[in-house]
N, C-alpha and C. Protein backbone atom coordinates (compact mmCIF):
# COMPACT_ATOMS: atom_id res chain seq x y z
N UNK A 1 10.21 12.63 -13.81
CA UNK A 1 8.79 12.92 -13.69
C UNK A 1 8.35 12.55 -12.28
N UNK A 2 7.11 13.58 -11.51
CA UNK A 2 7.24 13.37 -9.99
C UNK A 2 6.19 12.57 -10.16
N UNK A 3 5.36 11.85 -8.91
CA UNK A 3 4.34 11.28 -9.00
C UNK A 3 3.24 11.56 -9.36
N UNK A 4 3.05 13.52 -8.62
CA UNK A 4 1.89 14.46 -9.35
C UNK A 4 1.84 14.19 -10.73
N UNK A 5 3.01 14.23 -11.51
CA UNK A 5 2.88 14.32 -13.24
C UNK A 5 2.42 12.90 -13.42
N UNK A 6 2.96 11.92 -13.13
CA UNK A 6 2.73 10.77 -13.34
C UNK A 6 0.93 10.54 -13.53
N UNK A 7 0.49 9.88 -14.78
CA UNK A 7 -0.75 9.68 -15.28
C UNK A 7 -1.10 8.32 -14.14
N UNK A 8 -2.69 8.92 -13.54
CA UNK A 8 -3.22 8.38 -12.51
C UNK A 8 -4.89 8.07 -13.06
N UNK A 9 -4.84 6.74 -12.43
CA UNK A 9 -6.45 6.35 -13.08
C UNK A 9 -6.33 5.49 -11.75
N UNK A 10 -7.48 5.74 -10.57
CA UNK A 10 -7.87 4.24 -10.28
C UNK A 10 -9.19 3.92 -10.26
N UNK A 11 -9.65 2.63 -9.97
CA UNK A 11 -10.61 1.83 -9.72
C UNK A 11 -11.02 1.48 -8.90
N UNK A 12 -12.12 1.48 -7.66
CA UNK A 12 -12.30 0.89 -6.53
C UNK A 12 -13.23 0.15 -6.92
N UNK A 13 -13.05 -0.89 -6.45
CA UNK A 13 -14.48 -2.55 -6.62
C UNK A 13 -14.65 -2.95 -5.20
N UNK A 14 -15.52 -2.65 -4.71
CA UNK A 14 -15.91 -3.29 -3.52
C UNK A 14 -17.09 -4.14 -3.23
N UNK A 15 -16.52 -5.24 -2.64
CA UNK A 15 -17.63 -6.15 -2.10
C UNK A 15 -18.10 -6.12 -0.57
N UNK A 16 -19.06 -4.40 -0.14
CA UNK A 16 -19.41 -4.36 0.88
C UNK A 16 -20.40 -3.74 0.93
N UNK A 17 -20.50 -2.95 1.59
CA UNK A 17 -21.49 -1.91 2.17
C UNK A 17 -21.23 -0.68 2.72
N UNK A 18 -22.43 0.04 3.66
CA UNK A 18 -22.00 1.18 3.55
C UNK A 18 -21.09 1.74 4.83
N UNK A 19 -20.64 0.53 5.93
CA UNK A 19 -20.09 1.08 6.35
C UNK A 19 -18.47 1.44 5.99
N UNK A 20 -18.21 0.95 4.93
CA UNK A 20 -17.16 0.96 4.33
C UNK A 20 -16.45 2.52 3.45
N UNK A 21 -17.76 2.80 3.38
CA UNK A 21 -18.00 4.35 3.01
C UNK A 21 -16.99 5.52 3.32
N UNK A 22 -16.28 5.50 4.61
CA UNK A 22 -15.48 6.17 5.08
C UNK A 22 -13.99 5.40 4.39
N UNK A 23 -14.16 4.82 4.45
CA UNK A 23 -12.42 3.92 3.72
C UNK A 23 -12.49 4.45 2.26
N UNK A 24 -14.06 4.21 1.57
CA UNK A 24 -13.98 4.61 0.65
C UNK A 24 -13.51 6.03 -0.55
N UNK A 25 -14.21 6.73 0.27
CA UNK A 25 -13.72 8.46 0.57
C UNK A 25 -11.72 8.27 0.39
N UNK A 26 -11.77 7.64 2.03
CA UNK A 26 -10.26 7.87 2.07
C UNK A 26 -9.51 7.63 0.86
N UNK A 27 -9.73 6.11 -0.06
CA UNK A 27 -8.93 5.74 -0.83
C UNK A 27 -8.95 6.51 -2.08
N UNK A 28 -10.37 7.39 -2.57
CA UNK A 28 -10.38 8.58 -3.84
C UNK A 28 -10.05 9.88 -3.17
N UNK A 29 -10.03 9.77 -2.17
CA UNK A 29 -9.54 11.47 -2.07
C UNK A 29 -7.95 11.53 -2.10
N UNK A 30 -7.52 10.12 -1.92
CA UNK A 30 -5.55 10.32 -1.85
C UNK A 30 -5.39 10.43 -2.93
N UNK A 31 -6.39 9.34 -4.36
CA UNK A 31 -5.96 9.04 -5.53
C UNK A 31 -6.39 10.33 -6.14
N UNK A 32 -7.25 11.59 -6.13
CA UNK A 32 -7.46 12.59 -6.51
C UNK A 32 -6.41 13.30 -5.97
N UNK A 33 -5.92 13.56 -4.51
CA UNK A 33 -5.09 14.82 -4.81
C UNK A 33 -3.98 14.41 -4.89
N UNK A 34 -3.21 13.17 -5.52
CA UNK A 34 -2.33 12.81 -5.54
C UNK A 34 -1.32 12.76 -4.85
N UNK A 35 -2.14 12.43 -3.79
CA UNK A 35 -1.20 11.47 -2.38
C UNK A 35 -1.11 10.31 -2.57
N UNK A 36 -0.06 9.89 -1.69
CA UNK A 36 0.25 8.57 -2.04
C UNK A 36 2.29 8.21 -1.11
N UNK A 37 2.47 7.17 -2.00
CA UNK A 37 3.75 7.24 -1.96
C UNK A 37 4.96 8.26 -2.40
N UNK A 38 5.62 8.59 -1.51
CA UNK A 38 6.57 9.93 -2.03
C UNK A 38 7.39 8.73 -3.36
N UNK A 39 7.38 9.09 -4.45
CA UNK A 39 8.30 8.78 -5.38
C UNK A 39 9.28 9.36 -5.85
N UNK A 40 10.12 8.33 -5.82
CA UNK A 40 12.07 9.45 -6.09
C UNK A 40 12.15 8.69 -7.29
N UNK A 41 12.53 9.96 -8.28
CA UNK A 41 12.83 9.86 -9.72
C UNK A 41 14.11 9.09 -9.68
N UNK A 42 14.77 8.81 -11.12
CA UNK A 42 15.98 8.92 -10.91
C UNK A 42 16.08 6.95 -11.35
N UNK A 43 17.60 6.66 -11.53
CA UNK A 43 17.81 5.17 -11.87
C UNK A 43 16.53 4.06 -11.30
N UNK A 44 16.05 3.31 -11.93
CA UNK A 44 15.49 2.26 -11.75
C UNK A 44 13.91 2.78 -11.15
N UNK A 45 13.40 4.01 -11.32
CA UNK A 45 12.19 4.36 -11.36
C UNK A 45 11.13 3.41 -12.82
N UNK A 46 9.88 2.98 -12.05
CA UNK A 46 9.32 2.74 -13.53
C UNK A 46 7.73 2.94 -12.81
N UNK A 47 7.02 2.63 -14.31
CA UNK A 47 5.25 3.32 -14.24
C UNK A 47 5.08 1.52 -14.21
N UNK A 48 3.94 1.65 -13.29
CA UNK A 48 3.33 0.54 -13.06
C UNK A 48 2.06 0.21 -13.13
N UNK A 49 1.36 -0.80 -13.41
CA UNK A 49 0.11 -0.71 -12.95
C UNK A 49 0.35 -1.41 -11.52
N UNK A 50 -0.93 -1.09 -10.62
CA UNK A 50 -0.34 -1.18 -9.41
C UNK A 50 -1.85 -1.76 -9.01
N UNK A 51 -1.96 -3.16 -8.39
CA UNK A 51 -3.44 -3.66 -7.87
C UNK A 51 -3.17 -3.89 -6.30
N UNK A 52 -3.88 -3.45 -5.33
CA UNK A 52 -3.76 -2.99 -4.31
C UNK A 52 -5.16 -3.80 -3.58
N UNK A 53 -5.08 -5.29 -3.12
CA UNK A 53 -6.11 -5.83 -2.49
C UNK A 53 -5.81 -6.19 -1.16
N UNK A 54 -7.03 -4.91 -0.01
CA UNK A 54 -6.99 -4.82 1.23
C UNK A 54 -8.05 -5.81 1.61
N UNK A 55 -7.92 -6.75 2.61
CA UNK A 55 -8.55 -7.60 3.74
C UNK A 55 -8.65 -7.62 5.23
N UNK A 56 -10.03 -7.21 5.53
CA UNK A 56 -10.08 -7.14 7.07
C UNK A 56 -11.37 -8.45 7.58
N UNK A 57 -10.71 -9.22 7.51
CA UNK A 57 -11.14 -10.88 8.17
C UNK A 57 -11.92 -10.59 9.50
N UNK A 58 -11.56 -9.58 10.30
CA UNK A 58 -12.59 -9.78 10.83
C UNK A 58 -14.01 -8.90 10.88
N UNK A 59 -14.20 -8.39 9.88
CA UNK A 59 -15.75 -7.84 9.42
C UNK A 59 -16.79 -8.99 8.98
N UNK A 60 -17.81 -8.37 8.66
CA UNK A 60 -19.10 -9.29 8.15
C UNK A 60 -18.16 -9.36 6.98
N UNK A 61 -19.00 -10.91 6.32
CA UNK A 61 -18.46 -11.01 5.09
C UNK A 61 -18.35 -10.21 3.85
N UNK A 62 -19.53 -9.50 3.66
CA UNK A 62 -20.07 -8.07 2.50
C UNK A 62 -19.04 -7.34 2.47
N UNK A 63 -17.85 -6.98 3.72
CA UNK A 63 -17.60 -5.42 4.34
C UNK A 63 -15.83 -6.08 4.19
N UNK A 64 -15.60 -7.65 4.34
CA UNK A 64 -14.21 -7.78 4.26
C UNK A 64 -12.76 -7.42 2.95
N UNK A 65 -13.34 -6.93 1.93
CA UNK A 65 -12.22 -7.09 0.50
C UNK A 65 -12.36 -5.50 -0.15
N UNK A 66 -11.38 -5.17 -0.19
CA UNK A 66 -11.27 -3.71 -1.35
C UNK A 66 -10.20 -4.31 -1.95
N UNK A 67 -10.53 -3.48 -3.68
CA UNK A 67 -9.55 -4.01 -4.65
C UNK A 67 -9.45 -2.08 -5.34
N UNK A 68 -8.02 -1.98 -5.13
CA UNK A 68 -8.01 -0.68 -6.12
C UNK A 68 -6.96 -1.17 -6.82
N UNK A 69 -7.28 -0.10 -8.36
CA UNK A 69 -6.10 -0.06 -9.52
C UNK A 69 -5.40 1.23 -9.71
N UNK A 70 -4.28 1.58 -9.80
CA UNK A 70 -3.96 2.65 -10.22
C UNK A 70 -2.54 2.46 -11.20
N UNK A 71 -2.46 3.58 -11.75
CA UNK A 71 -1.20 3.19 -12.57
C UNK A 71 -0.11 4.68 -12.08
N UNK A 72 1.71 4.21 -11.22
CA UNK A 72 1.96 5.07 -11.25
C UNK A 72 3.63 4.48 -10.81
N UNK A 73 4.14 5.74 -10.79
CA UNK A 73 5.99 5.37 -10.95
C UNK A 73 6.49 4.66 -9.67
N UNK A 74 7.22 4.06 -9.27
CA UNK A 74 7.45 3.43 -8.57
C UNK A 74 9.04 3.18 -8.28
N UNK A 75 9.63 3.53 -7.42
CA UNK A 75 11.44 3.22 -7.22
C UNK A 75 11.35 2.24 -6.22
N UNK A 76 12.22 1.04 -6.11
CA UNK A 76 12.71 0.44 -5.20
C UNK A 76 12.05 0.89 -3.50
N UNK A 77 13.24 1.77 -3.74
CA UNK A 77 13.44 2.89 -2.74
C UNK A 77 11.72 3.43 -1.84
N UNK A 78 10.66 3.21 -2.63
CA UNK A 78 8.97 3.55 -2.09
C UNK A 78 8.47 2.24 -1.57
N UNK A 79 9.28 1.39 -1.52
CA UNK A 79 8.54 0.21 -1.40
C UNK A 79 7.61 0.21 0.17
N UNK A 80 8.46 0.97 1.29
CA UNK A 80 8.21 1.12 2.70
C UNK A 80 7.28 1.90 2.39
N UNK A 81 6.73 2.87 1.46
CA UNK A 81 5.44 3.77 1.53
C UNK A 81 4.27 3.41 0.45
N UNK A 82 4.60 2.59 -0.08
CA UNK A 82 3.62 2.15 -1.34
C UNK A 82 2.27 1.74 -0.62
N UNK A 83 2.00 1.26 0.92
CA UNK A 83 0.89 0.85 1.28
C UNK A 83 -0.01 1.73 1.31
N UNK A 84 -1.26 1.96 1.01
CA UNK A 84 -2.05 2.86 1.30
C UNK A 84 -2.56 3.40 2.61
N UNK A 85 -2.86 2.17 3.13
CA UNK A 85 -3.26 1.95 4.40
C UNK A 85 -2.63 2.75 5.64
N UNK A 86 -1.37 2.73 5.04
CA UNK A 86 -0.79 3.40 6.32
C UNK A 86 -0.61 4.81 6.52
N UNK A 87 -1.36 5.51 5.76
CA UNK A 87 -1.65 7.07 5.25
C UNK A 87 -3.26 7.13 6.30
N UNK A 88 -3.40 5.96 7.08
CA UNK A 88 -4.85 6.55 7.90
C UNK A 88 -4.39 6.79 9.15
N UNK A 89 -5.37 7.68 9.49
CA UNK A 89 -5.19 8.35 10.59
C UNK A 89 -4.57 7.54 12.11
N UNK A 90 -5.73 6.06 12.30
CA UNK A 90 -5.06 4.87 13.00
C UNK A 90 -4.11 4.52 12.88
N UNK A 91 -3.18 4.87 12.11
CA UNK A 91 -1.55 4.33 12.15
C UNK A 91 -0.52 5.29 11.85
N UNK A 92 -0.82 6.76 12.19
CA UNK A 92 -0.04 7.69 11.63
C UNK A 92 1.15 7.82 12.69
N UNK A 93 1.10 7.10 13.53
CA UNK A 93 2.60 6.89 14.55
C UNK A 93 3.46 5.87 14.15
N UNK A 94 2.98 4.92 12.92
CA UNK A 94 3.75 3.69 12.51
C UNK A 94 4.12 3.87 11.64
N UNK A 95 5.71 3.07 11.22
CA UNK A 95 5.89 3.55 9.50
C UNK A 95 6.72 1.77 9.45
N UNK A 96 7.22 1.46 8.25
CA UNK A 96 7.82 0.26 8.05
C UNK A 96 9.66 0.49 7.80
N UNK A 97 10.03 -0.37 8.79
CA UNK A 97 12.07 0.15 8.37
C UNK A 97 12.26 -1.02 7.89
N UNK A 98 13.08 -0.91 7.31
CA UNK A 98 13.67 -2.33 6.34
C UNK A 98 14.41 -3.12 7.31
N UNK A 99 14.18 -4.62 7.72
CA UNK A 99 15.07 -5.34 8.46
C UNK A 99 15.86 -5.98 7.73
N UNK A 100 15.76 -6.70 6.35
CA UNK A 100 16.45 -7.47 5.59
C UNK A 100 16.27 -7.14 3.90
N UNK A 101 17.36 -7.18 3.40
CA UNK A 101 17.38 -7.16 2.09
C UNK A 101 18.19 -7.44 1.25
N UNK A 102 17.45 -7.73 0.13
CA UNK A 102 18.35 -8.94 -0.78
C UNK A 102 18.10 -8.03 -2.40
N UNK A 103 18.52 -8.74 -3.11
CA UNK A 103 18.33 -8.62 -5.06
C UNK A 103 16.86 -8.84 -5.21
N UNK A 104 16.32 -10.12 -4.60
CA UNK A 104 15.08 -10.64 -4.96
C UNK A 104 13.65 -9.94 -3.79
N UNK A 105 14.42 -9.58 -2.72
CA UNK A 105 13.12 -9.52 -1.48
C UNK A 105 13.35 -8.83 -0.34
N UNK A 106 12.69 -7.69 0.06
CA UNK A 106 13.06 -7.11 1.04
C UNK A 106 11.88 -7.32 2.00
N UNK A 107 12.01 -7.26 3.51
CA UNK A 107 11.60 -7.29 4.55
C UNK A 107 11.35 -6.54 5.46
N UNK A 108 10.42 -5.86 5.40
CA UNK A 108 9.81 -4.63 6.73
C UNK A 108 9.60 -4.47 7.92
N UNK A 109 9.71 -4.36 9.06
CA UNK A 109 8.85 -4.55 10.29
C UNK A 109 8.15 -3.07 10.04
N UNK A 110 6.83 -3.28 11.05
CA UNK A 110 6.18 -2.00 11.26
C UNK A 110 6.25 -1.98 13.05
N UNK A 111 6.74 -0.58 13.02
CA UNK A 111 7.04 -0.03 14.57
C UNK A 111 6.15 0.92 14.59
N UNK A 112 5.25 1.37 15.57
CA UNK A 112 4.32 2.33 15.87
C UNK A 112 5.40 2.90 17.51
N UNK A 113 4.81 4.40 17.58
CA UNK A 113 5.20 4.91 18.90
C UNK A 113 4.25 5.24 19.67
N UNK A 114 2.75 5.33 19.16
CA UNK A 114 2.20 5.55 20.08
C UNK A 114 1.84 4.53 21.36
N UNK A 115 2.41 3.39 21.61
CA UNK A 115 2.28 2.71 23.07
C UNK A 115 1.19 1.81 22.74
N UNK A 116 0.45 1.73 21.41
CA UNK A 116 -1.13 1.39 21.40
C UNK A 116 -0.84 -0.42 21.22
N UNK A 117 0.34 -0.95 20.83
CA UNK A 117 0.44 -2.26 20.97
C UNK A 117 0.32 -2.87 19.16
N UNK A 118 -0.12 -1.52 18.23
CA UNK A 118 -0.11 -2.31 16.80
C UNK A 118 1.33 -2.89 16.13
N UNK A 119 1.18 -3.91 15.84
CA UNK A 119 2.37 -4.81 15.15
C UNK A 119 2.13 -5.30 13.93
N UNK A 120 3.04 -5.39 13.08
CA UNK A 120 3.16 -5.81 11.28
C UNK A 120 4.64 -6.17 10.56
N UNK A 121 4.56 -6.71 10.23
CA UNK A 121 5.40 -6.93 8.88
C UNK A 121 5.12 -6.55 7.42
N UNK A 122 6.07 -6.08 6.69
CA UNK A 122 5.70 -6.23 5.04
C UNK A 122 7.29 -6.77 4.56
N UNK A 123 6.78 -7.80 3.33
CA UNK A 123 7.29 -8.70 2.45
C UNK A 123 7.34 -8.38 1.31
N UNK A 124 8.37 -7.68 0.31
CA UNK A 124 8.31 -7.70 -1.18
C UNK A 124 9.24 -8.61 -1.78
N UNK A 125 8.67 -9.00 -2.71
CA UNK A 125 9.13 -9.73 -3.73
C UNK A 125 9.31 -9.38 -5.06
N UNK A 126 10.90 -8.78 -5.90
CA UNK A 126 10.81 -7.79 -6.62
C UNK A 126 11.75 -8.85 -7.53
N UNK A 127 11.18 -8.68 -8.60
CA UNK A 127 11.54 -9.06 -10.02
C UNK A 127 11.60 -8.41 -11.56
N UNK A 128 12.26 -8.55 -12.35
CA UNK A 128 13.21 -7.64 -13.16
C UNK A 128 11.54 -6.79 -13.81
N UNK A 129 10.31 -7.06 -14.00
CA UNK A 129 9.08 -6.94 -14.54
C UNK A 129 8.00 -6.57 -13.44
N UNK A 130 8.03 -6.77 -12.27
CA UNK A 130 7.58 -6.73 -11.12
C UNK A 130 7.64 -6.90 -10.02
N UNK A 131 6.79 -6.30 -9.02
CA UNK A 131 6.50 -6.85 -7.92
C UNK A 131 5.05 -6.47 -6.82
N UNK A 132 5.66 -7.37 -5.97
CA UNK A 132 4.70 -7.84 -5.17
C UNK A 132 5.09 -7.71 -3.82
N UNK A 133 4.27 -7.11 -2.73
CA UNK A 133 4.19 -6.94 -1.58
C UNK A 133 3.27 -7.56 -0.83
N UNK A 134 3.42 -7.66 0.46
CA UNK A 134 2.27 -8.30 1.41
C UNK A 134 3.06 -7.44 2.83
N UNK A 135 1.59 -6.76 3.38
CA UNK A 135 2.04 -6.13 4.90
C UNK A 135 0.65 -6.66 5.85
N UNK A 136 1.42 -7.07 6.72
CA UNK A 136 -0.09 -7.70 7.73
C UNK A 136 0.42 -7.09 8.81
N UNK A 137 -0.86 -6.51 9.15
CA UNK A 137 -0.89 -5.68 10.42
C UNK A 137 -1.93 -6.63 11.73
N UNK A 138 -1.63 -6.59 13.13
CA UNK A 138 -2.17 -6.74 13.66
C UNK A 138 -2.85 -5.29 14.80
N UNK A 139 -3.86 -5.33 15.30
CA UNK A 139 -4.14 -3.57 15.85
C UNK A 139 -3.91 -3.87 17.18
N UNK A 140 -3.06 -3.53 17.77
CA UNK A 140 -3.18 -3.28 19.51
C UNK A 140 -4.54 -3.46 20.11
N UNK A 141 -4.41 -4.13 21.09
CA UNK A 141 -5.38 -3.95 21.89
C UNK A 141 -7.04 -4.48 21.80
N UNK A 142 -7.19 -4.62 19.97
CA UNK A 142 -8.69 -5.15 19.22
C UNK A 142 -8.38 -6.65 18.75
N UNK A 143 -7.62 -7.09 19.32
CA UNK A 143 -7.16 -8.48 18.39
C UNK A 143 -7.79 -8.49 17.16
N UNK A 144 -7.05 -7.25 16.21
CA UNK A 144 -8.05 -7.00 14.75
C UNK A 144 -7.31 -7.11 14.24
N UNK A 145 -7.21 -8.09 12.84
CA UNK A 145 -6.18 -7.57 11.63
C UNK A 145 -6.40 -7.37 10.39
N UNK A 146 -5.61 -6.99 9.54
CA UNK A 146 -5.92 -6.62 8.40
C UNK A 146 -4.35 -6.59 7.37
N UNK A 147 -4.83 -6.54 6.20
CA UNK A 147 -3.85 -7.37 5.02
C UNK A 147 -3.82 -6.25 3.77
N UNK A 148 -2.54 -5.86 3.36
CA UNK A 148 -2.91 -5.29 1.95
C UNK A 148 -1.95 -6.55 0.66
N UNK A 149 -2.16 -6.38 -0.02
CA UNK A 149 -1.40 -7.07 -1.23
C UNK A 149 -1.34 -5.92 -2.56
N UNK A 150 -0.01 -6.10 -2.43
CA UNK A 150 0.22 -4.96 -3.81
C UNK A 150 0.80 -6.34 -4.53
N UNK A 151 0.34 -6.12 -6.08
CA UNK A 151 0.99 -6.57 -7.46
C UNK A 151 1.06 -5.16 -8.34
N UNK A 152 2.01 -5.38 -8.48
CA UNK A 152 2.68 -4.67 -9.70
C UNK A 152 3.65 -4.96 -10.75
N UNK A 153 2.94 -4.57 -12.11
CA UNK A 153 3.62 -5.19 -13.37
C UNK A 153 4.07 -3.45 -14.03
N UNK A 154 5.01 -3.97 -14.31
CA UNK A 154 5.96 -2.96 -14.82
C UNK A 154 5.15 -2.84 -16.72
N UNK A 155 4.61 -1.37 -16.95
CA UNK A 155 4.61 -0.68 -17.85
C UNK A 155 5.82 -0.28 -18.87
N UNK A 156 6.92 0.05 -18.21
CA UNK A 156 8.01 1.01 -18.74
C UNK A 156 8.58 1.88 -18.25
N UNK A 157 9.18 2.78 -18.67
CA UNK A 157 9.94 3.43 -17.72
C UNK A 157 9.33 4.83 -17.51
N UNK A 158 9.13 5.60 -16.53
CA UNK A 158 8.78 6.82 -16.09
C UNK A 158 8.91 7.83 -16.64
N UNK A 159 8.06 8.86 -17.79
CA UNK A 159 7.43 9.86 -18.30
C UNK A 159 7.74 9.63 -19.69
C-alpha cells in the first residue's frame, strides 16, 4: 500500500498567530495532496500515528510551537524524509545523508548546496513499537534556528 492509499487524518494545534498563517497553509496543503515522505512498501513498513512538534525559539512567544498529527506508513528506509520541514521552499537545496547507524539509532547530517551557510543534524531513535526523531537546523547567515520532533507509535502493519 503507497502512502497516497494510506488513511490520512491530521491535526494542526497552534499556539500563535497570524503570522504563522503561511506555515500553516504549507503544513494542510502537503497533508491534503498527499505529500509528504516518499514511502517504500515492502518488509518492515508499518502505519503509524505520527506527532510532529516544530519549534522556532527565536519568534515571539504566541508564534514559537506547531504540533501536527497524522497517521501514515512508515519504512526505516523514510526516516531521512519524514521531516516536514524540509519540503519548504528555504531548504529545498538541503536533504539529510545518514552518517551513522546502528539496530537502535541512526544519525543524519543535513548538507545544503546552495552556499547559504544552513547546518543540521537529525537523530532517530527506533524501537521494535516506535520511534522518535529530532532534526535541529541552524539557518545560514540569520543566526535562526528551529527544531522538529517526530514520535511515532506503531499502529500495525501497512494496509
Amino acid at each position: 500500500m503507497s502512502a497516497a492509499q494510506a488513511h490520512r487524518s491530521i491535526f494542526v494545534e497552534w499556539s500563535g498567530g497570524v503570522k504563522i498563517l503561511r506555515l500553516i497553509l504549507f503544513v494542510a496543503g502537503m497533508s491534503l495532496l498527499g505529500a509528504g515522505p516518499s514511502v517504500a512498501d515492502g518488509v518492515g513498513s508499518q502505519l503509524y500515528e505520527v506527532v510532529t512538534d516544530t519549534g522556532m525559539p527565536h519568534l515571539e512567544e504566541n508564534l514559537r510551537y506547531a504540533r501536527t498529527l497524522e497517521t501514515r506508513c512508515l519504512d526505516r528506509r523514510d526516516l531521512s524524509s519524514a521531516f516536514w520541514m524540509l519540503n519548504d521552499v528555504s531548504l529545498q537545496d538541503c536533504k539529510l545523508s545518514k552518517t551513522i547507524g546502528s539496530p537502535e539509532e541512526d544519525v543524519y547530517r543535513l548538507s545544503c548546496t546552495g552556499g547559504h551557510g544552513t547546518t543540521g543534524q537529525a537523530t532517530w531513535q527506533i524501537g521494535p513499537d516506535r520511534l522518535a526523531g529530532t532534526l535541529d537546523v541552524r539557518l545560514g547567515g540569520k543566526n535562526m534556528t528551529f527544531y522538529q520532533r517526530i514520535t511515532a507509535r506503531s499502529l500495525g502493519a501497512c494496509g
